[in-house]
N, C-alpha and C. Protein backbone atom coordinates (compact mmCIF):
# COMPACT_ATOMS: atom_id res chain seq x y z
N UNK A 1 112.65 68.65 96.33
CA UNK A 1 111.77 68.86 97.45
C UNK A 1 110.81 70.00 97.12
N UNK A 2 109.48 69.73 97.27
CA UNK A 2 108.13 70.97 97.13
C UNK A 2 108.20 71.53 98.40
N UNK A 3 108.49 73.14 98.39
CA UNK A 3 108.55 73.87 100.00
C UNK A 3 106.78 74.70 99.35
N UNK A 4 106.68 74.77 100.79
CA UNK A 4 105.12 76.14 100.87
C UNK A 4 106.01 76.97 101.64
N UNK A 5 105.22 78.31 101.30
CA UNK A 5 105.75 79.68 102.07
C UNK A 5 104.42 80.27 103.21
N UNK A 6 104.73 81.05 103.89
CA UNK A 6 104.23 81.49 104.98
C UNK A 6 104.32 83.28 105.05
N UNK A 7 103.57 84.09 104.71
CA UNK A 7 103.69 85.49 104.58
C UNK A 7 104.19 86.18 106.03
N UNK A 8 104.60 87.01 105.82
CA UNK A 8 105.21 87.20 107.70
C UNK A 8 104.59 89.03 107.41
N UNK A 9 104.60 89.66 108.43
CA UNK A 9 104.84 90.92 108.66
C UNK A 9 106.29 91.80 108.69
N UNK A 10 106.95 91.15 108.44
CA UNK A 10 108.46 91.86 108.95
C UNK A 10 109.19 91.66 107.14
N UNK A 11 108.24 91.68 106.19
CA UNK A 11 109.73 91.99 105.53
C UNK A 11 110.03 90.64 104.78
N UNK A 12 109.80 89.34 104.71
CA UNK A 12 110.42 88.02 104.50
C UNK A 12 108.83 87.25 104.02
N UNK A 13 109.44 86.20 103.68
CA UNK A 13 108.22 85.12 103.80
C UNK A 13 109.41 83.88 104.60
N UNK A 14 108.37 82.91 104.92
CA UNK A 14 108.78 81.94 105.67
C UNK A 14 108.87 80.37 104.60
N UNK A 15 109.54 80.06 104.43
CA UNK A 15 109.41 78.34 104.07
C UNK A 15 109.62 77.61 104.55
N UNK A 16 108.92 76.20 104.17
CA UNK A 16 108.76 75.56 105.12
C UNK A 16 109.51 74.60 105.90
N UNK A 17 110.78 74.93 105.32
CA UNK A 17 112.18 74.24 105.94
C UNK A 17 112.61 75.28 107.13
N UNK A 18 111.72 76.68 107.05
CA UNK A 18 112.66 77.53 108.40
C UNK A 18 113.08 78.29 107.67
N UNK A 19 113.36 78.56 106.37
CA UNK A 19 114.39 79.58 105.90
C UNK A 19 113.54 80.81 105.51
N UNK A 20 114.31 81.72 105.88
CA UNK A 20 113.67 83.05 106.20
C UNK A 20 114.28 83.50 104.45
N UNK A 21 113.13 84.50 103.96
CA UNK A 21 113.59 85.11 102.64
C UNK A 21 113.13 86.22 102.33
N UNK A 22 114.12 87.37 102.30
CA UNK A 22 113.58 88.32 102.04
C UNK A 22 112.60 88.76 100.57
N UNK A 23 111.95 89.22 101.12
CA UNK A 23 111.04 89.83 99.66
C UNK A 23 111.30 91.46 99.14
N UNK A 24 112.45 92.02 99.71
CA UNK A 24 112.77 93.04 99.13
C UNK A 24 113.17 93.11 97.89
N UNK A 25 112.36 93.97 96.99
CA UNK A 25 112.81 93.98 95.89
C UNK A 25 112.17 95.10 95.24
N UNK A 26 112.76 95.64 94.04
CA UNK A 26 112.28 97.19 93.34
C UNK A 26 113.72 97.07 92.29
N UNK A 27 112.77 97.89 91.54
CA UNK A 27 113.30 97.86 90.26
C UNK A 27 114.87 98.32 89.87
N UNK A 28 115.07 99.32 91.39
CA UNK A 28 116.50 100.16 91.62
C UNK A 28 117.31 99.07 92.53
N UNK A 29 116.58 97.74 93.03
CA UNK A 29 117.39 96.85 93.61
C UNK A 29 116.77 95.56 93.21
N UNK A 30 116.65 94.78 92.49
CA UNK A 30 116.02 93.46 92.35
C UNK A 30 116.36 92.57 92.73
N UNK A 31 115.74 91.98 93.62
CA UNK A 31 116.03 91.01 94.76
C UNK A 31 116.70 89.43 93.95
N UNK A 32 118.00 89.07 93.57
CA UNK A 32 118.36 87.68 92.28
C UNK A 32 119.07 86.73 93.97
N UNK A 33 118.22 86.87 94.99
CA UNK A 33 118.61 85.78 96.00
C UNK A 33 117.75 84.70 95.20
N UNK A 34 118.40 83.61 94.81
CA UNK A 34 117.91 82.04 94.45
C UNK A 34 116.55 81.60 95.12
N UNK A 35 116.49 82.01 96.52
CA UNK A 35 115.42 81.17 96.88
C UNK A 35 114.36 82.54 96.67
N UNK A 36 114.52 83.46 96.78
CA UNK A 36 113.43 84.54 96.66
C UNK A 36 112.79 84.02 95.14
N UNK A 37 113.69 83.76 94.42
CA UNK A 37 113.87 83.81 92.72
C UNK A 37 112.56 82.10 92.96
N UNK A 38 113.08 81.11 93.79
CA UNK A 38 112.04 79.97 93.83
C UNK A 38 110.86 80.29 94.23
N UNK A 39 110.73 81.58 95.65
CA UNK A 39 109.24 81.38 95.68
C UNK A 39 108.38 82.01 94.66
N UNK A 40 108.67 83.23 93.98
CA UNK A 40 108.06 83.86 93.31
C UNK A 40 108.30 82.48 92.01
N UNK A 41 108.81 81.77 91.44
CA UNK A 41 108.24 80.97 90.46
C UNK A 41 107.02 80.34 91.15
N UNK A 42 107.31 79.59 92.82
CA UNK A 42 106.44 78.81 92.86
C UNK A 42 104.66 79.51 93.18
N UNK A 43 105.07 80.97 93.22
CA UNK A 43 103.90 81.34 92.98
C UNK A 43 103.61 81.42 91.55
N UNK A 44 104.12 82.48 90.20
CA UNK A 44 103.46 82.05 89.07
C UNK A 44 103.02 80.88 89.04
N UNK A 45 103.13 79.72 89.56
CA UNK A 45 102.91 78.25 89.09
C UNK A 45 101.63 78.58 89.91
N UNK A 46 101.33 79.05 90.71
CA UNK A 46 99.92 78.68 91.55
C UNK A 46 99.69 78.96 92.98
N UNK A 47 100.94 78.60 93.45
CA UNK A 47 101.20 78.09 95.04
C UNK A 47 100.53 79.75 95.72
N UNK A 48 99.99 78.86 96.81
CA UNK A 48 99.39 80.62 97.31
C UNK A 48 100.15 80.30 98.70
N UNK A 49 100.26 81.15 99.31
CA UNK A 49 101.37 81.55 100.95
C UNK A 49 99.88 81.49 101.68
N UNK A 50 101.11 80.67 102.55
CA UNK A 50 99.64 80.91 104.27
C UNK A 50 100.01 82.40 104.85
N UNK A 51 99.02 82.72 105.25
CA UNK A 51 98.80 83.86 105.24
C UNK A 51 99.31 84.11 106.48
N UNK A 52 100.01 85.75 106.87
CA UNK A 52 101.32 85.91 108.07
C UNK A 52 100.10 85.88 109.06
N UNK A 53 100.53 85.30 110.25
CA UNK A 53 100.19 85.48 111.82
C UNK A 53 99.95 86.49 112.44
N UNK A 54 98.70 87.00 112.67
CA UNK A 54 98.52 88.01 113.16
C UNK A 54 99.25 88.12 114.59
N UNK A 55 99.84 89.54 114.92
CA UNK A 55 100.17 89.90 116.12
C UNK A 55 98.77 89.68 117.30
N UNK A 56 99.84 89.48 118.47
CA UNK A 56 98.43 89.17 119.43
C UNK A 56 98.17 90.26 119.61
N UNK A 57 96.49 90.31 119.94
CA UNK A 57 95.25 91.18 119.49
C UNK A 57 95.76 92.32 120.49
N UNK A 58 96.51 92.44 121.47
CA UNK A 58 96.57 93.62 122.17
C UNK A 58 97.58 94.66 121.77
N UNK A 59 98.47 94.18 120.35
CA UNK A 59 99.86 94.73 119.88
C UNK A 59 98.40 95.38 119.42
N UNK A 60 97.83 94.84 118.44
CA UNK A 60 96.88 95.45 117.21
C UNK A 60 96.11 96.58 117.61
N UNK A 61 95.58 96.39 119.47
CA UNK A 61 94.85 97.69 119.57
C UNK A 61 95.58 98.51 119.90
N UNK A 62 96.88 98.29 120.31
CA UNK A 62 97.79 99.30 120.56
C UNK A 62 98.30 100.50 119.64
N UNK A 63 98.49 99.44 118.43
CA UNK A 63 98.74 100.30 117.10
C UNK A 63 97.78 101.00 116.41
N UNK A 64 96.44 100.70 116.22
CA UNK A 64 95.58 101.24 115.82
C UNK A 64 95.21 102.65 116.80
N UNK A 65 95.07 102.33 118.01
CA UNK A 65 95.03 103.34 118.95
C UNK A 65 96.42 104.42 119.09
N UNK A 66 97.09 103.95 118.32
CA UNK A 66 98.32 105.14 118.06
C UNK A 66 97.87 106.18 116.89
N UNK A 67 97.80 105.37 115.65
CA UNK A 67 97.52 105.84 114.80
C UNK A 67 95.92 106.76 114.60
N UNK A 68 94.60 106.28 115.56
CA UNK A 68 93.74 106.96 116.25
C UNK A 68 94.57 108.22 116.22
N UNK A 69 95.09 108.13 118.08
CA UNK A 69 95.74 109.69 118.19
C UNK A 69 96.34 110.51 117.39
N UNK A 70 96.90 110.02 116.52
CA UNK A 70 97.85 110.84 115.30
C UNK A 70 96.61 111.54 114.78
N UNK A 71 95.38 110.92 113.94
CA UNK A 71 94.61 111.42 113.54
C UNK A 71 94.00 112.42 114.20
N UNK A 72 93.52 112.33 115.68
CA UNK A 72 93.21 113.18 116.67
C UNK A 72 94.22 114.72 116.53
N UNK A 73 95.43 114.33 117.07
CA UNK A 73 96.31 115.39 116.74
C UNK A 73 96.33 116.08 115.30
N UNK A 74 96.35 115.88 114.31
CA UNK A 74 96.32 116.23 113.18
C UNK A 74 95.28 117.18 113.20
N UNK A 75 93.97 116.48 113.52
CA UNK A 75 92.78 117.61 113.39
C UNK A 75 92.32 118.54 114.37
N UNK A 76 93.23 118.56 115.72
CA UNK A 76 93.61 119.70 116.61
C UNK A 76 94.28 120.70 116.03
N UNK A 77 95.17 120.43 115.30
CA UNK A 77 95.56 121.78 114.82
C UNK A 77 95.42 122.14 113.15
N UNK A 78 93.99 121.80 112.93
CA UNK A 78 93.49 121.98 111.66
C UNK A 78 92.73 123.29 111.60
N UNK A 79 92.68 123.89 112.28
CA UNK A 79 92.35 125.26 113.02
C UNK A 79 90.83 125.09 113.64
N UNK A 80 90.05 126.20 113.72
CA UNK A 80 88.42 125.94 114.44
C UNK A 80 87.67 127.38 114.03
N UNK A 81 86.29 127.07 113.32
CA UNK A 81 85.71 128.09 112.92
C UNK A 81 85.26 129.01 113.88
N UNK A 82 84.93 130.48 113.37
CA UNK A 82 83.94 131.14 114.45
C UNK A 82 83.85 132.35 113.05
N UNK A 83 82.36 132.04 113.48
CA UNK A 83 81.26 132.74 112.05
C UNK A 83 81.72 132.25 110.87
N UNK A 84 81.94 133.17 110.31
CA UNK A 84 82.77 132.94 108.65
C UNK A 84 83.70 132.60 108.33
N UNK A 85 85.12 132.25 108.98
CA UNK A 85 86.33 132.08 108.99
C UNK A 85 86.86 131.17 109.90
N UNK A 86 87.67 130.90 109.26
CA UNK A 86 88.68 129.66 110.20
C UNK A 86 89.66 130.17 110.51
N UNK A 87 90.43 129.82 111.91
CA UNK A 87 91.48 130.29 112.40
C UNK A 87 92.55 129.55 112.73
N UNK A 88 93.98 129.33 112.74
CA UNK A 88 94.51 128.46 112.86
C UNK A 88 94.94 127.93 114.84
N UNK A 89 95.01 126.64 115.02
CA UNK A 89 95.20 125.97 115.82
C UNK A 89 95.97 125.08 116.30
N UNK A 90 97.06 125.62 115.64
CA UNK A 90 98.31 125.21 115.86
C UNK A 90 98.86 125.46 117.25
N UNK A 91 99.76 125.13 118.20
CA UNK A 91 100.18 125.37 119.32
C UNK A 91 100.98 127.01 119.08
N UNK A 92 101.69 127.37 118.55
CA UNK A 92 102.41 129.16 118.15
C UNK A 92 100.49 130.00 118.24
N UNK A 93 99.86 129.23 117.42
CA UNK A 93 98.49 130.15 117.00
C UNK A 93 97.87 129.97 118.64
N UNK A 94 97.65 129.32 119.12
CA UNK A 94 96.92 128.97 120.20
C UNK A 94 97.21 130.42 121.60
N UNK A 95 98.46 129.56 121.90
CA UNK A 95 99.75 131.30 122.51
C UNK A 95 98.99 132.33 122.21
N UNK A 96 99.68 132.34 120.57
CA UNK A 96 99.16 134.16 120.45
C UNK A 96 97.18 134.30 121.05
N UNK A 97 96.64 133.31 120.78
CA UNK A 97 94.87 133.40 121.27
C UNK A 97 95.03 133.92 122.50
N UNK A 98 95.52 133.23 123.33
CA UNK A 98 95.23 133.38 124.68
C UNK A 98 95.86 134.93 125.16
N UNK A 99 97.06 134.92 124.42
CA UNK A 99 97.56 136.01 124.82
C UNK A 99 96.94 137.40 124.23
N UNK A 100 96.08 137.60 122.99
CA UNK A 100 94.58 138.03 122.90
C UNK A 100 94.03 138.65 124.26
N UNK A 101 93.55 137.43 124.21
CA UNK A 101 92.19 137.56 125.40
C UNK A 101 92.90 137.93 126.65
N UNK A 102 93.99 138.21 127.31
CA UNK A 102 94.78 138.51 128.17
C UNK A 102 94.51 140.04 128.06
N UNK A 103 95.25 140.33 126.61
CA UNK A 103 95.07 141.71 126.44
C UNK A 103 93.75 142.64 126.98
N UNK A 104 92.79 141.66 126.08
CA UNK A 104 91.64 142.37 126.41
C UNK A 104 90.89 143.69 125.75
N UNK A 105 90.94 144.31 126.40
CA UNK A 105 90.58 145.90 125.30
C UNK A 105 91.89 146.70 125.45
N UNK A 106 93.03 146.09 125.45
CA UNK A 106 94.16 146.71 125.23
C UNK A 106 94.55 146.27 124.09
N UNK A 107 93.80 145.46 122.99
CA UNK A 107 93.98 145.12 121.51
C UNK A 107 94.52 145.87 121.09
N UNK A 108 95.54 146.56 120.24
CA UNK A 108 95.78 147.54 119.69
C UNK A 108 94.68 147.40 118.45
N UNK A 109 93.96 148.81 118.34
CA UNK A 109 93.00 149.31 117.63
C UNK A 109 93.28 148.86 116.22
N UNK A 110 92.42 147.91 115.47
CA UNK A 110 92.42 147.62 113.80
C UNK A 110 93.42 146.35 113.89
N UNK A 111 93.56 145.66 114.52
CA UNK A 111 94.93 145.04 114.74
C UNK A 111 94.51 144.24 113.47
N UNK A 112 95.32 143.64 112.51
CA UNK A 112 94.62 142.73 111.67
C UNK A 112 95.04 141.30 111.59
N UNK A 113 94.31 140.19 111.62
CA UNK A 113 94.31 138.61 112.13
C UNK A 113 94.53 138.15 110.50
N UNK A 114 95.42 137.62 110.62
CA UNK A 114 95.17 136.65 109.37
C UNK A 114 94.36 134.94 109.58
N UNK A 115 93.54 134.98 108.80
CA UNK A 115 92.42 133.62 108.64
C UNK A 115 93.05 132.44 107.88
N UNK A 116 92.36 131.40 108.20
CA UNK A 116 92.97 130.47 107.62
C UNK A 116 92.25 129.99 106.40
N UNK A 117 92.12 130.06 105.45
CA UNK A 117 91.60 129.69 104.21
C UNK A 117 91.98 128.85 103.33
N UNK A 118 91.06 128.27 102.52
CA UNK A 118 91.73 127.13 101.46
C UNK A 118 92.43 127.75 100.42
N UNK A 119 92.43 128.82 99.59
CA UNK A 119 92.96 128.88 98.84
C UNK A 119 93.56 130.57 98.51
N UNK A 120 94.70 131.18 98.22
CA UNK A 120 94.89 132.51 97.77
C UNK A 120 93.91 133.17 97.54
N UNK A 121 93.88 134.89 97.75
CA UNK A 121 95.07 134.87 98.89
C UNK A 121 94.49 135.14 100.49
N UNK A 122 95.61 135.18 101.42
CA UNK A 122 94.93 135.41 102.64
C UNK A 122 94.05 136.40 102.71
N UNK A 123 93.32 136.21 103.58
CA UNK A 123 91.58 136.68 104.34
C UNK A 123 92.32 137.37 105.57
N UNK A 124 91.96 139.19 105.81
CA UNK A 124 92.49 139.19 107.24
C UNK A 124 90.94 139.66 108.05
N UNK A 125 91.12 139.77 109.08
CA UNK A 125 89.90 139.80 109.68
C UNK A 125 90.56 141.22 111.29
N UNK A 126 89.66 141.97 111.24
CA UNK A 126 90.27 142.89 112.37
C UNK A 126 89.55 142.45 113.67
N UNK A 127 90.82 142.27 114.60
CA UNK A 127 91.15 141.47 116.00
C UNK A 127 90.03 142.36 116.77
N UNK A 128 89.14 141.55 117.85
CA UNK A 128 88.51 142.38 118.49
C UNK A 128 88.60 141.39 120.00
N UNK A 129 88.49 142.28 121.01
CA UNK A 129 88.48 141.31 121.97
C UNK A 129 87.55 140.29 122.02
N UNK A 130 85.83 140.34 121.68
CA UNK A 130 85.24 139.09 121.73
C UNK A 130 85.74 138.29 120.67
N UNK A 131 85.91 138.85 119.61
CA UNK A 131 86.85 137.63 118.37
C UNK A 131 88.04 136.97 119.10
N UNK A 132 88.71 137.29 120.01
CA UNK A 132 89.75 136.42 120.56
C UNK A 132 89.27 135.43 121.82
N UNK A 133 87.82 136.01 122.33
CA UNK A 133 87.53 134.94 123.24
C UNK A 133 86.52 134.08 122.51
N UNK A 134 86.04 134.22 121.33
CA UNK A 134 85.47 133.41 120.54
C UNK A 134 86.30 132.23 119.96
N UNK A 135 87.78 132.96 119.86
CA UNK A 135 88.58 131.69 119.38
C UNK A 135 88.84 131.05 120.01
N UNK A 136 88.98 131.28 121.46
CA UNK A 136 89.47 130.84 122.53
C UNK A 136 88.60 129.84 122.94
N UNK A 137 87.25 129.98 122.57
CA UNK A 137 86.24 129.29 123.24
C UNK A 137 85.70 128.09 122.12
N UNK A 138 86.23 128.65 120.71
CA UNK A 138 85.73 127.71 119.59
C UNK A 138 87.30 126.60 120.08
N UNK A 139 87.91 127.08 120.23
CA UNK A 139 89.44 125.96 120.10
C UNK A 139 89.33 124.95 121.31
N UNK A 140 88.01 125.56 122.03
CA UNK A 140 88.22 124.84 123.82
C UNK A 140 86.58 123.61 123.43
N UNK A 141 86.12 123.81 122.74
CA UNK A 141 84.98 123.19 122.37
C UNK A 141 85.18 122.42 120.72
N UNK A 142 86.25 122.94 120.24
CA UNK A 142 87.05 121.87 118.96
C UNK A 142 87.22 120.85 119.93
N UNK A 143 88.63 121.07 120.68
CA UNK A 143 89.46 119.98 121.33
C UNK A 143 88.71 119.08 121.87
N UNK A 144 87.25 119.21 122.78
CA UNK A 144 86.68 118.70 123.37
C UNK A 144 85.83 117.58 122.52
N UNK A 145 85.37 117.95 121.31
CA UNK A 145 84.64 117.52 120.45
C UNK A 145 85.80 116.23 119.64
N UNK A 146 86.78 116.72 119.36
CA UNK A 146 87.71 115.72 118.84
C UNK A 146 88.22 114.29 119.64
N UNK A 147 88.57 115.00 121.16
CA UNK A 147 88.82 114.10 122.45
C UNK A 147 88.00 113.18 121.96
N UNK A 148 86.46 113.53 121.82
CA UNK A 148 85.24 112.63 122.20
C UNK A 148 85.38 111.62 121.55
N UNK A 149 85.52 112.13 119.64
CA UNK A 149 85.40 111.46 118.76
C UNK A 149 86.56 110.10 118.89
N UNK A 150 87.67 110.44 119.20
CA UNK A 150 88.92 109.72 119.36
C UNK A 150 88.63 108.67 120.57
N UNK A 151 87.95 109.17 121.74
CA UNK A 151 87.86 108.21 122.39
C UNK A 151 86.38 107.11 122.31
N UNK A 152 85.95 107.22 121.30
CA UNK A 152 84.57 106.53 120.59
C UNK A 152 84.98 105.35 120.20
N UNK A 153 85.67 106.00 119.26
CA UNK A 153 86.56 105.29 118.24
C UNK A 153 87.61 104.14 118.75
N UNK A 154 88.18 104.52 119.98
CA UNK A 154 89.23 103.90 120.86
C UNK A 154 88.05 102.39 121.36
N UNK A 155 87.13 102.97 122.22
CA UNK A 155 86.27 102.16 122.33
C UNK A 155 85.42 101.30 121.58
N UNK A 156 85.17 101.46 120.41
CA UNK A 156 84.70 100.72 119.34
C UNK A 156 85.65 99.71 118.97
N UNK A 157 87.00 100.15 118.26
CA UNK A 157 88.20 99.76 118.10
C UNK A 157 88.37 98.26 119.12
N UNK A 158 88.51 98.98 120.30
CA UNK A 158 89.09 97.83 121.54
C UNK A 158 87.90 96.97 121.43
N UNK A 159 86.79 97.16 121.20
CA UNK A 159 85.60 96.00 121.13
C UNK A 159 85.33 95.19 120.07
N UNK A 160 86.37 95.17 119.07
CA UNK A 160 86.12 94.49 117.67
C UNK A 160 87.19 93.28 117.73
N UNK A 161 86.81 92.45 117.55
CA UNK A 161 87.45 91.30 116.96
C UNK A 161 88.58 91.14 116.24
N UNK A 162 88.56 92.29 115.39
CA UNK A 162 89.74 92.88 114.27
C UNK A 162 90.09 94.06 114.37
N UNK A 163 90.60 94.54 115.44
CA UNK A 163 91.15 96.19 115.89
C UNK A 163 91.73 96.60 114.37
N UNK A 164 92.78 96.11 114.01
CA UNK A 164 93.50 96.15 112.62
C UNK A 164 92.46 96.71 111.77
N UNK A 165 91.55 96.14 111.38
CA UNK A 165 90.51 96.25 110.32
C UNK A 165 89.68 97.46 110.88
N UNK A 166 89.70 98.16 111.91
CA UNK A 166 88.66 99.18 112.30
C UNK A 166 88.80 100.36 111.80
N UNK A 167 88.12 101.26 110.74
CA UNK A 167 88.26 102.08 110.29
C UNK A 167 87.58 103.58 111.24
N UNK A 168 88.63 104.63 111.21
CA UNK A 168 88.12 105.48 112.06
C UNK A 168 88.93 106.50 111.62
N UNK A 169 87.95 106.74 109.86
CA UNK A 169 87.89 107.77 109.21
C UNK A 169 86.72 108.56 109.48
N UNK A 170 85.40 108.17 109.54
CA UNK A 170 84.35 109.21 109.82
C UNK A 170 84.05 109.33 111.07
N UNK A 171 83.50 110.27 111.81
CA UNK A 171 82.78 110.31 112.84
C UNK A 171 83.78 111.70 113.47
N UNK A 172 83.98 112.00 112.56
CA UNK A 172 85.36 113.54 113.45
C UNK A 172 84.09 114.68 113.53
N UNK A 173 84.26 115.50 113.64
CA UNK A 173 84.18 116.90 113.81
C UNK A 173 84.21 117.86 112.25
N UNK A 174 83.57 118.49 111.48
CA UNK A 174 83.93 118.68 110.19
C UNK A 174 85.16 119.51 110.46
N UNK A 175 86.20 119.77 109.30
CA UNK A 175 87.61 120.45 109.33
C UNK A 175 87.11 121.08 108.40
N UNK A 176 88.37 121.85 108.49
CA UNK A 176 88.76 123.13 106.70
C UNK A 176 88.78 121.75 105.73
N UNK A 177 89.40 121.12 105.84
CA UNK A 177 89.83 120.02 104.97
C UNK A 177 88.52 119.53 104.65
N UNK A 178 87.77 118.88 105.34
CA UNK A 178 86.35 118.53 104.65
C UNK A 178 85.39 119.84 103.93
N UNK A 179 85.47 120.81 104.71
CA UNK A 179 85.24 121.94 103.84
C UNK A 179 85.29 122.17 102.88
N UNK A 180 86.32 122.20 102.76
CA UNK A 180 86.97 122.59 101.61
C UNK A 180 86.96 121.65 100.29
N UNK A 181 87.13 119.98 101.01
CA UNK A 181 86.19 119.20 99.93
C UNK A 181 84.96 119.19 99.24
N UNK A 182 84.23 119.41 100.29
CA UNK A 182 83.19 119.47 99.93
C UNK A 182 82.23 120.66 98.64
N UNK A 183 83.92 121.60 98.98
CA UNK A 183 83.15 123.02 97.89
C UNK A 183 83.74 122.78 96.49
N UNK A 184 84.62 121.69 96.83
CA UNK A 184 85.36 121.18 95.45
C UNK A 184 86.36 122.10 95.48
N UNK A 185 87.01 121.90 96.69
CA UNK A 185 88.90 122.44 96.26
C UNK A 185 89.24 121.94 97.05
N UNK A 186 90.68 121.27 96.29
CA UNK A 186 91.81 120.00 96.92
C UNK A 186 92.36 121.15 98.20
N UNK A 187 92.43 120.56 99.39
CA UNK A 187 92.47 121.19 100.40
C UNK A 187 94.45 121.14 100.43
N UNK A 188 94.98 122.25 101.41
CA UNK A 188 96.39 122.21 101.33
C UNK A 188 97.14 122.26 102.38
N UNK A 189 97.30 121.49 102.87
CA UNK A 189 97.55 120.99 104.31
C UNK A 189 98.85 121.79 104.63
N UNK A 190 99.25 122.43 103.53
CA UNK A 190 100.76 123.52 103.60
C UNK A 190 100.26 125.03 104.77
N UNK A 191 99.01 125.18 104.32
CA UNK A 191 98.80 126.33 105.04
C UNK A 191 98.61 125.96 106.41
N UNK A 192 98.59 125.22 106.88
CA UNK A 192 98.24 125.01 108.29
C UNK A 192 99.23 125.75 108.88
C-alpha cells in the first residue's frame, strides 16, 4: 500500500490511514519507530507532505499578539535615555526613580547613580533632583511610546490575512540594544 503524509503542528505527521507518527528525533535519541523510518524513505524518494492545517485564524492572532506583548515588555525595561546616558527600567529601578523624586532636594548631596551602558565599566552619574524627574518623565514617555508601537502592530497584525506571518520587528522606539548596534557593539542583555 502507497500512504501520503500530512505535516501537523504538534509534533507528528499524519498518514493517510490515520496513523499518527512521531517525528521526534536527534542524534542523542533517533527516532528507529518503523513507520517514522517509512515516511522519511518515502520522502528521500520524492513524496512531499501536505502541508499542516493552519490553526483557526483567531488562535493565530492570539499568539502573535502574545508574543507582540513579550516584545513590548522586554523593551520596557530596556531602560530610557535622558541626555547622554541610559538608565535602567526595570520595575526595582523604576521604585528607586520615583522614590528620587519623592525625596526631592532631600537627595543626599553627590549621591552617585549608576548608568546603564553597553559595555565596561560602569558610568556613574551624580543624582540630582531634576535628573530623577527627568527619569521619571523619560520612563513615562518610553512606556507611552512603546504602548503605541505594540498596539499598531496589534492592529496591523489583526488586519492581515496571515497574523502568523506578521512581522513586528521594526517600528519600536530606538533601545540601548539598537544603540548599541548600531555603534558596532554586540549589545548584552546581562546588564539589564
Amino acid at each position: 500500500m502507497t500512504y501520503t503524509y500530512q505535516l501537523t503542528n504538534e509534533g507528528y505527521v499524519r498518514r493517510s490511514d490515520g496513523v499518527r507518527i512521531s517525528t521526534y528525533d536527534t542524534p542523542e535519541n533517533p527516532n528507529s519507530n518503523p513507520d517514522f523510518l517509512g515516511y522519511l524513505q518515502w520522502r528521500d524518494a520524492g513524496g512531499v507532505p501536505v502541508p499542516a492545517e493552519l490553526p483557526p485564524i483567531e488562535q493565530r492572532r492570539a499568539a502573535v499578539w502574545e508574543r507582540i506583548k513579550a516584545e513590548r515588555d522586554r523593551r520596557a525595561s530596556m531602560g530610557v535615555k535622558v541626555g547622554a546616558h541610559w538608565f535602567h527600567s526595570d520595575q526595582k529601578s523604576r521604585t528607586q526613580q520615583l522614590g528620587l523624586v519623592l525625596l526631592g532636594q532631600s537627595i543626599p548631596a553627590g549621591l552617585q547613580w549608576k548608568t546603564l551602558t553597553f559595555t565596561p565599566p560602569p558610568v556613574f552619574v551624580t543624582m540630582t533632583p531634576a535628573l530623577a524627574v527627568g527619569i521619571v518623565q523619560s520612563t513615562a514617555a518610553s512606556d507611552t511610546a512603546i504602548f503605541t508601537a505594540a498596539e499598531v502592530h496589534r492592529m496591523t497584525m489583526e488586519a492581515s490575512a496571515a497574523p502568523q506571518d506578521y512581522d513586528f520587528s521594526t517600528g519600536w522606539p530606538v533601545s540601548i540594544e539598537e544603540e548599541a548596534n548600531e555603534a558596532g557593539i554586540q549589545f548584552d542583555a546581562s546588564v539589564l
